[in-house]
N, C-alpha and C. Protein backbone atom coordinates (compact mmCIF):
# COMPACT_ATOMS: atom_id res chain seq x y z
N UNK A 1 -6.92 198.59 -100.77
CA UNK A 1 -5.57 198.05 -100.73
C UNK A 1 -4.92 198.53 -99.45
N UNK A 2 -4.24 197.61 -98.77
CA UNK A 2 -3.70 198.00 -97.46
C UNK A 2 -1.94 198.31 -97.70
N UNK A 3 -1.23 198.33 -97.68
CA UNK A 3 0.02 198.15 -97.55
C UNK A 3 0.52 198.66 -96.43
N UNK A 4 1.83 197.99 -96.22
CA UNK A 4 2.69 197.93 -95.04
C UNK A 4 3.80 197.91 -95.31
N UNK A 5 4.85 198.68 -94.85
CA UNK A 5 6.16 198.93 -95.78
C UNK A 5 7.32 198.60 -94.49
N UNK A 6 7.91 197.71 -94.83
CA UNK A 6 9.30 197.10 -94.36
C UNK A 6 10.15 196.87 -95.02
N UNK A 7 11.57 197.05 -94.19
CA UNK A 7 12.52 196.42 -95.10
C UNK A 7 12.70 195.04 -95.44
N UNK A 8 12.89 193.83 -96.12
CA UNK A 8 13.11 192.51 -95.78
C UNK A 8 14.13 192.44 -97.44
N UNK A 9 14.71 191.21 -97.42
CA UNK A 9 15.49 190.53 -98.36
C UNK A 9 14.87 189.99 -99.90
N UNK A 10 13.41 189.27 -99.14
CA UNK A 10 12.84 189.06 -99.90
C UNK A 10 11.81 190.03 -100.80
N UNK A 11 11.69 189.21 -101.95
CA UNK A 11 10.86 189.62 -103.18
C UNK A 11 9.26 189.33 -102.98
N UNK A 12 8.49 190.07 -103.11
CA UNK A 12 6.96 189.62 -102.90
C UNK A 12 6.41 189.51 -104.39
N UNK A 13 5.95 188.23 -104.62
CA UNK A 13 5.28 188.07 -105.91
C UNK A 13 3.56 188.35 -105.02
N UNK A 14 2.94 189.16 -106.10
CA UNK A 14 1.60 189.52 -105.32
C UNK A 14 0.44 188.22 -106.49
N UNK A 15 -0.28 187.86 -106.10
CA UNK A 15 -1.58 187.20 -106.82
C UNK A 15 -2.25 188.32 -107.82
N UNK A 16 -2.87 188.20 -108.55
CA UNK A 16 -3.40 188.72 -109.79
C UNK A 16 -4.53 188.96 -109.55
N UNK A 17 -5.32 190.38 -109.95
CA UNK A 17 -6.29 190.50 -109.05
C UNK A 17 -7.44 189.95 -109.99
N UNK A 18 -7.87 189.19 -109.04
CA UNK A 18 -9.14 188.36 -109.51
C UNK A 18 -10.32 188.67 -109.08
N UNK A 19 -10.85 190.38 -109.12
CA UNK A 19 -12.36 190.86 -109.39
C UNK A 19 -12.63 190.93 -108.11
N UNK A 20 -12.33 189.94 -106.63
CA UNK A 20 -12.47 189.77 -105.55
C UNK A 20 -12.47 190.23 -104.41
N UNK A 21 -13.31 190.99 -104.05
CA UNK A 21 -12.94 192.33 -102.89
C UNK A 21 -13.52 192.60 -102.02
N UNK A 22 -13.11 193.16 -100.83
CA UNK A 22 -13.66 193.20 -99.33
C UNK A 22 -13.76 194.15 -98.94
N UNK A 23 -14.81 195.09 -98.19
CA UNK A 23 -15.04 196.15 -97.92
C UNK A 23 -14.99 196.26 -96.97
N UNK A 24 -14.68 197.04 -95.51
CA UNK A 24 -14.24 197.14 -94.10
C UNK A 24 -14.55 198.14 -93.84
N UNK A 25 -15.70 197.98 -93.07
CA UNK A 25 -16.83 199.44 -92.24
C UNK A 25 -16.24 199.47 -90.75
N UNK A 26 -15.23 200.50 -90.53
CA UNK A 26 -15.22 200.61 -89.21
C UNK A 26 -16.36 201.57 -88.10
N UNK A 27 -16.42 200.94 -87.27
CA UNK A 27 -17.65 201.56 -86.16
C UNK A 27 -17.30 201.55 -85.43
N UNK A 28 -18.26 201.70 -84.23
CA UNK A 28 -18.52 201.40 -82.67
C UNK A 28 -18.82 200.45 -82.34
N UNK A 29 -20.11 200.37 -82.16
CA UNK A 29 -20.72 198.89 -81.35
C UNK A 29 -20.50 197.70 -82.53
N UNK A 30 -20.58 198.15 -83.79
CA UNK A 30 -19.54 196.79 -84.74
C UNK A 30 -18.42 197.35 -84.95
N UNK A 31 -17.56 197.12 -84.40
CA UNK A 31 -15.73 197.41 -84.59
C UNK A 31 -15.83 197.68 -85.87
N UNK A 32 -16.32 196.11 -86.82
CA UNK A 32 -15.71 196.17 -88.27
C UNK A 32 -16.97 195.36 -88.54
N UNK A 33 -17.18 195.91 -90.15
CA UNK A 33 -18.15 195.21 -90.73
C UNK A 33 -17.74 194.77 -92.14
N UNK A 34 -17.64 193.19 -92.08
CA UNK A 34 -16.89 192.90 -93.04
C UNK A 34 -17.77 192.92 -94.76
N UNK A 35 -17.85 193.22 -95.82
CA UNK A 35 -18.67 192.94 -96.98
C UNK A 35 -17.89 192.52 -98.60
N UNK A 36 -18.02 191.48 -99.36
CA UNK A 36 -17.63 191.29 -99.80
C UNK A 36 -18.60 191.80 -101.10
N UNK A 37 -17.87 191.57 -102.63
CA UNK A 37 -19.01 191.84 -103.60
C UNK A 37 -18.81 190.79 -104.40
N UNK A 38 -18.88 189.47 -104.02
CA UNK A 38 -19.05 188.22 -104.47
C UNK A 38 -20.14 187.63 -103.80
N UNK A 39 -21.46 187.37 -104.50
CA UNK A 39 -22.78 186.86 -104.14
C UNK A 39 -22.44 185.55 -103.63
N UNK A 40 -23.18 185.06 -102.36
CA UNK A 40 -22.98 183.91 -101.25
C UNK A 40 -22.69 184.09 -100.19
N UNK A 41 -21.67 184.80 -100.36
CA UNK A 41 -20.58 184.69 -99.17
C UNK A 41 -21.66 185.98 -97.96
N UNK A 42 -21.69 185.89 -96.54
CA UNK A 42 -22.50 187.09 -95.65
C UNK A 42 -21.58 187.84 -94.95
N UNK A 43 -22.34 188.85 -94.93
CA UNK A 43 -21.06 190.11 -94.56
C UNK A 43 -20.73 189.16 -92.83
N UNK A 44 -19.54 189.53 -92.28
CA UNK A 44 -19.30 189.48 -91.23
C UNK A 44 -19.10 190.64 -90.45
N UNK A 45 -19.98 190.39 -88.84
CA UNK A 45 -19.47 191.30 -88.18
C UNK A 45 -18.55 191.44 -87.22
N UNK A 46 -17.94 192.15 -86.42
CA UNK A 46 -16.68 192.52 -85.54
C UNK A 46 -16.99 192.73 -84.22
N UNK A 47 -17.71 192.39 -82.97
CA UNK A 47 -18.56 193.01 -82.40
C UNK A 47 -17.78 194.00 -81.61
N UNK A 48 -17.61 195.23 -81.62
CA UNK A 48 -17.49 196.21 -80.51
C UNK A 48 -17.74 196.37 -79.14
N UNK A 49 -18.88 195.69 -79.20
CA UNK A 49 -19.70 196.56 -77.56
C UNK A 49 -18.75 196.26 -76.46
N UNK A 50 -17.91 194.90 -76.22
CA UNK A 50 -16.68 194.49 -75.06
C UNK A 50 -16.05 195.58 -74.99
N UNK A 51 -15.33 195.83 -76.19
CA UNK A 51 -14.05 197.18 -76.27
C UNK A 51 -14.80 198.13 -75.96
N UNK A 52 -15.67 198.69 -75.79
CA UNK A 52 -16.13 200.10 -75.85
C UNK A 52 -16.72 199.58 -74.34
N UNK A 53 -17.54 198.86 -73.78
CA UNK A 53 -17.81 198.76 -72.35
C UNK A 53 -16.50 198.72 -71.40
N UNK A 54 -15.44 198.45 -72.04
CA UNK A 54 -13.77 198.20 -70.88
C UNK A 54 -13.58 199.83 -71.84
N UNK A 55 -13.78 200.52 -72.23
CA UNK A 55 -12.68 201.60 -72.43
C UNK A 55 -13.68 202.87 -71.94
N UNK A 56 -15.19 202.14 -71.70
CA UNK A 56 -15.88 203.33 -70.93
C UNK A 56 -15.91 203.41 -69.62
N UNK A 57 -15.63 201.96 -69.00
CA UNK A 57 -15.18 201.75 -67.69
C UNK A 57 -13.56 202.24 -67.34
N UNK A 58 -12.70 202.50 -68.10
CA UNK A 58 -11.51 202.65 -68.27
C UNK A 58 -11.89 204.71 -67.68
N UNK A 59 -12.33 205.34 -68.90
CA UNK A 59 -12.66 206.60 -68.53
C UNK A 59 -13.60 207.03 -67.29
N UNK A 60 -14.40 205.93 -67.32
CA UNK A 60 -14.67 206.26 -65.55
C UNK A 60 -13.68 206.66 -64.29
N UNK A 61 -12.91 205.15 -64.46
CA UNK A 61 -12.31 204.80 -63.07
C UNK A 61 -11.18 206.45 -63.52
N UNK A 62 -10.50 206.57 -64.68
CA UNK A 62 -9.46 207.76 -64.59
C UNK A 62 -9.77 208.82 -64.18
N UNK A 63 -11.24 208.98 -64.54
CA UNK A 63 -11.61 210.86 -64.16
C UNK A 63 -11.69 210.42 -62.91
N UNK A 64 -12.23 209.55 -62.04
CA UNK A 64 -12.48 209.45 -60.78
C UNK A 64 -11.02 209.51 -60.19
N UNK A 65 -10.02 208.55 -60.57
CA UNK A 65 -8.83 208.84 -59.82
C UNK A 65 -8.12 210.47 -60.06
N UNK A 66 -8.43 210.52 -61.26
CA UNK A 66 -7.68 212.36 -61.28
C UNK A 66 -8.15 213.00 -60.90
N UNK A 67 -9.61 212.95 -60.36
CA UNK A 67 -10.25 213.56 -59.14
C UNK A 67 -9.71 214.02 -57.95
N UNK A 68 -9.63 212.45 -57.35
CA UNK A 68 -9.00 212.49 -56.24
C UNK A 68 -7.93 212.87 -56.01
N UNK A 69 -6.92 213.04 -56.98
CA UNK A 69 -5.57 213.51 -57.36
C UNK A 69 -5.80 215.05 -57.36
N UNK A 70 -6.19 215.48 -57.52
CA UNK A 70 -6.80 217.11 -57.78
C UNK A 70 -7.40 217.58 -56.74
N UNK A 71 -8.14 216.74 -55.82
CA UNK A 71 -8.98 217.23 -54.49
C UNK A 71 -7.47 217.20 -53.34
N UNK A 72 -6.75 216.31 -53.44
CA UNK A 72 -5.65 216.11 -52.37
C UNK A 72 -4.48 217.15 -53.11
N UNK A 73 -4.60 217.64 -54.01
CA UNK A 73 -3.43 218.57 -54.70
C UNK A 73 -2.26 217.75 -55.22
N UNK A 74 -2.45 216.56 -55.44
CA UNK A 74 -1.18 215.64 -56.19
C UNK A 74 -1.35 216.16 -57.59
N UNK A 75 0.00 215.77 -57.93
CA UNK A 75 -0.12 215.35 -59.46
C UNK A 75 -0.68 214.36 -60.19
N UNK A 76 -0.84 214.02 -61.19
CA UNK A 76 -1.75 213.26 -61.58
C UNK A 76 -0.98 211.85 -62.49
N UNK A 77 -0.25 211.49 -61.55
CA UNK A 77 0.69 210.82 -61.90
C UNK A 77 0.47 209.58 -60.78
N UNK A 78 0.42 208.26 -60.65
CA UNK A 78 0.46 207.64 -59.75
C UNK A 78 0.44 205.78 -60.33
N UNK A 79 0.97 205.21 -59.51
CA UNK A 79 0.79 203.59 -59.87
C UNK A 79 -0.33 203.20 -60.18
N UNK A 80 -1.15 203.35 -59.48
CA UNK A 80 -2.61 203.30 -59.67
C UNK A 80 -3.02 203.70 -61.25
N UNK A 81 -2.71 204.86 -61.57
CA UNK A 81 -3.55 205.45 -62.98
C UNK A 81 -2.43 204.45 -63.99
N UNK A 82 -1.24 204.87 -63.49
CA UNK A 82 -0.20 203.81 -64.59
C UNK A 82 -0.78 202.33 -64.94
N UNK A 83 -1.43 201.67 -63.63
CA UNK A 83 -1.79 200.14 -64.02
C UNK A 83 -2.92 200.13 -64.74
N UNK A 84 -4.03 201.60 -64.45
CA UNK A 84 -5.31 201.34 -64.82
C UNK A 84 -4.78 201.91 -66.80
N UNK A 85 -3.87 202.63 -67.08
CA UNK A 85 -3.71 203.01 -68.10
C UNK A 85 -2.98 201.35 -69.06
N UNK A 86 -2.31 200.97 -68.28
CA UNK A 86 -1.64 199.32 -68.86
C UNK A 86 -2.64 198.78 -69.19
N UNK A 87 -3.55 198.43 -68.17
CA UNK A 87 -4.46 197.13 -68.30
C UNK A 87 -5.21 197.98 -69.68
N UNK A 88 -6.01 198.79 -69.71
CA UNK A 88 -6.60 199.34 -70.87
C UNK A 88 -6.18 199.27 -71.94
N UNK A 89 -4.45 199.51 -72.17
CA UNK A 89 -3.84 199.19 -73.69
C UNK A 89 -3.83 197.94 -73.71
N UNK A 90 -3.64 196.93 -72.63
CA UNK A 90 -2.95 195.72 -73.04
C UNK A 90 -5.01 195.16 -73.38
N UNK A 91 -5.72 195.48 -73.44
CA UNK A 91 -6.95 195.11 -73.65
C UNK A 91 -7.03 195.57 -75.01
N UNK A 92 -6.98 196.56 -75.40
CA UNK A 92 -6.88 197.56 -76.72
C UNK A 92 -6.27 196.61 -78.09
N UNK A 93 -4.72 196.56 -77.16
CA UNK A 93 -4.01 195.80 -78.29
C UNK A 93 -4.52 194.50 -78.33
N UNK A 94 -4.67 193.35 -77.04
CA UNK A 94 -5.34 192.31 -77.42
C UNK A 94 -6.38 192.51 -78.86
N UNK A 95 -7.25 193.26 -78.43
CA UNK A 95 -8.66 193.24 -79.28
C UNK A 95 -8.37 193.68 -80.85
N UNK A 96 -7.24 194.47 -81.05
CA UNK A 96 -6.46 194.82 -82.20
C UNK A 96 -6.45 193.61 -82.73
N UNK A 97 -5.48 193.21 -82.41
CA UNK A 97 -4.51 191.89 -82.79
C UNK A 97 -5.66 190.72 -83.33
N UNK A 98 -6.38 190.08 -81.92
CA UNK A 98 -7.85 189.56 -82.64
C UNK A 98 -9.17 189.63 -83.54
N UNK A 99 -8.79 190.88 -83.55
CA UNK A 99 -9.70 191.30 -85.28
C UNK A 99 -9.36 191.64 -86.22
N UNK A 100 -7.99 191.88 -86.38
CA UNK A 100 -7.03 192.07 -87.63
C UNK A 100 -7.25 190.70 -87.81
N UNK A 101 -6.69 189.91 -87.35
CA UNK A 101 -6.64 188.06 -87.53
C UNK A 101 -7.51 187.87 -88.30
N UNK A 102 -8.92 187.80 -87.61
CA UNK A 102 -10.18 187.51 -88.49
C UNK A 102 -10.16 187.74 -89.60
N UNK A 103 -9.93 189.58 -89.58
CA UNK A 103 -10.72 189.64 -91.16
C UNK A 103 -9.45 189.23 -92.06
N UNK A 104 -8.25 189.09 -91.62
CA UNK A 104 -7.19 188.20 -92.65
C UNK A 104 -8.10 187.24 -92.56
N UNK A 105 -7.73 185.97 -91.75
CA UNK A 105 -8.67 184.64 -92.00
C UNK A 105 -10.14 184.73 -92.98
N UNK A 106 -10.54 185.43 -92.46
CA UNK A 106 -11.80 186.04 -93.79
C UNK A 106 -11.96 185.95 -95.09
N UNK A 107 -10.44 187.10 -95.46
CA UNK A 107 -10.00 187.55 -96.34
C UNK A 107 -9.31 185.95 -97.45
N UNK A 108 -8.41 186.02 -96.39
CA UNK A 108 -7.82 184.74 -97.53
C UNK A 108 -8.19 183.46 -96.95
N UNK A 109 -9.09 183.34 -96.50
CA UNK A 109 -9.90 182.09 -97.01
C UNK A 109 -11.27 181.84 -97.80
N UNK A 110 -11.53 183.11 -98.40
CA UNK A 110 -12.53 183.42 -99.22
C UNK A 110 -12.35 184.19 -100.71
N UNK A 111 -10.64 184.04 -100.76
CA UNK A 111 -9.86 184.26 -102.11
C UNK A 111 -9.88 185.99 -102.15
N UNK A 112 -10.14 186.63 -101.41
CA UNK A 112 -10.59 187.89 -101.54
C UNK A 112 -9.10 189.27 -101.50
């Protein structure tokens, strides 16, 4: 069961649980592995390896720039690490956002 707690106006009538349920393996190289325990339906997978190849390239390029930041005696503060730190979340959250989606779409289109 997931829940998410906000304020809103409205009343949530929830569906009745109908036996139907989804299991969510988080990993690495499979983000998420989706499994249901209703016979037919095949587990789905999430693939990882993109996110984890941009966030190992991500820890490259930083130790290398805080390197150089450290060999010249700067602080380790600069536009450079700021954009390389942006582009990395705004990749992060993309990839968030697009696999939450799924396994909703998954989820309730397989009554689950």
């Amino acid at each position: 069961i997931v829940e998410i707690v906000y304020k809103t106006n409205q009343t949530i009538q929830y569906k009745p649980d109908n036996g139907r349920y989804l299991g969510i393996d988080p990993g690495v190289n499979n983000a998420f592995t989706l499994a249901t325990n209703v016979s037919g339906i095949t587990p789905v997978i999430v693939n990882g390896k993109p996110i984890k190849a941009i966030n190992q390239l991500y820890n490259k390029q930083r130790a290398q720039l805080t390197r150089i930041h450290d060999l010249l005696g700067q602080n380790r503060s600069s536009h450079r690490l700021a954009s390389l730190d942006f582009y990395r979340n705004q990749k992060m959250n993309s990839f968030a956002h697009e696999a939450s989606k799924r396994i909703v779409d998954f989820a309730l289109s397989h009554g689950l």
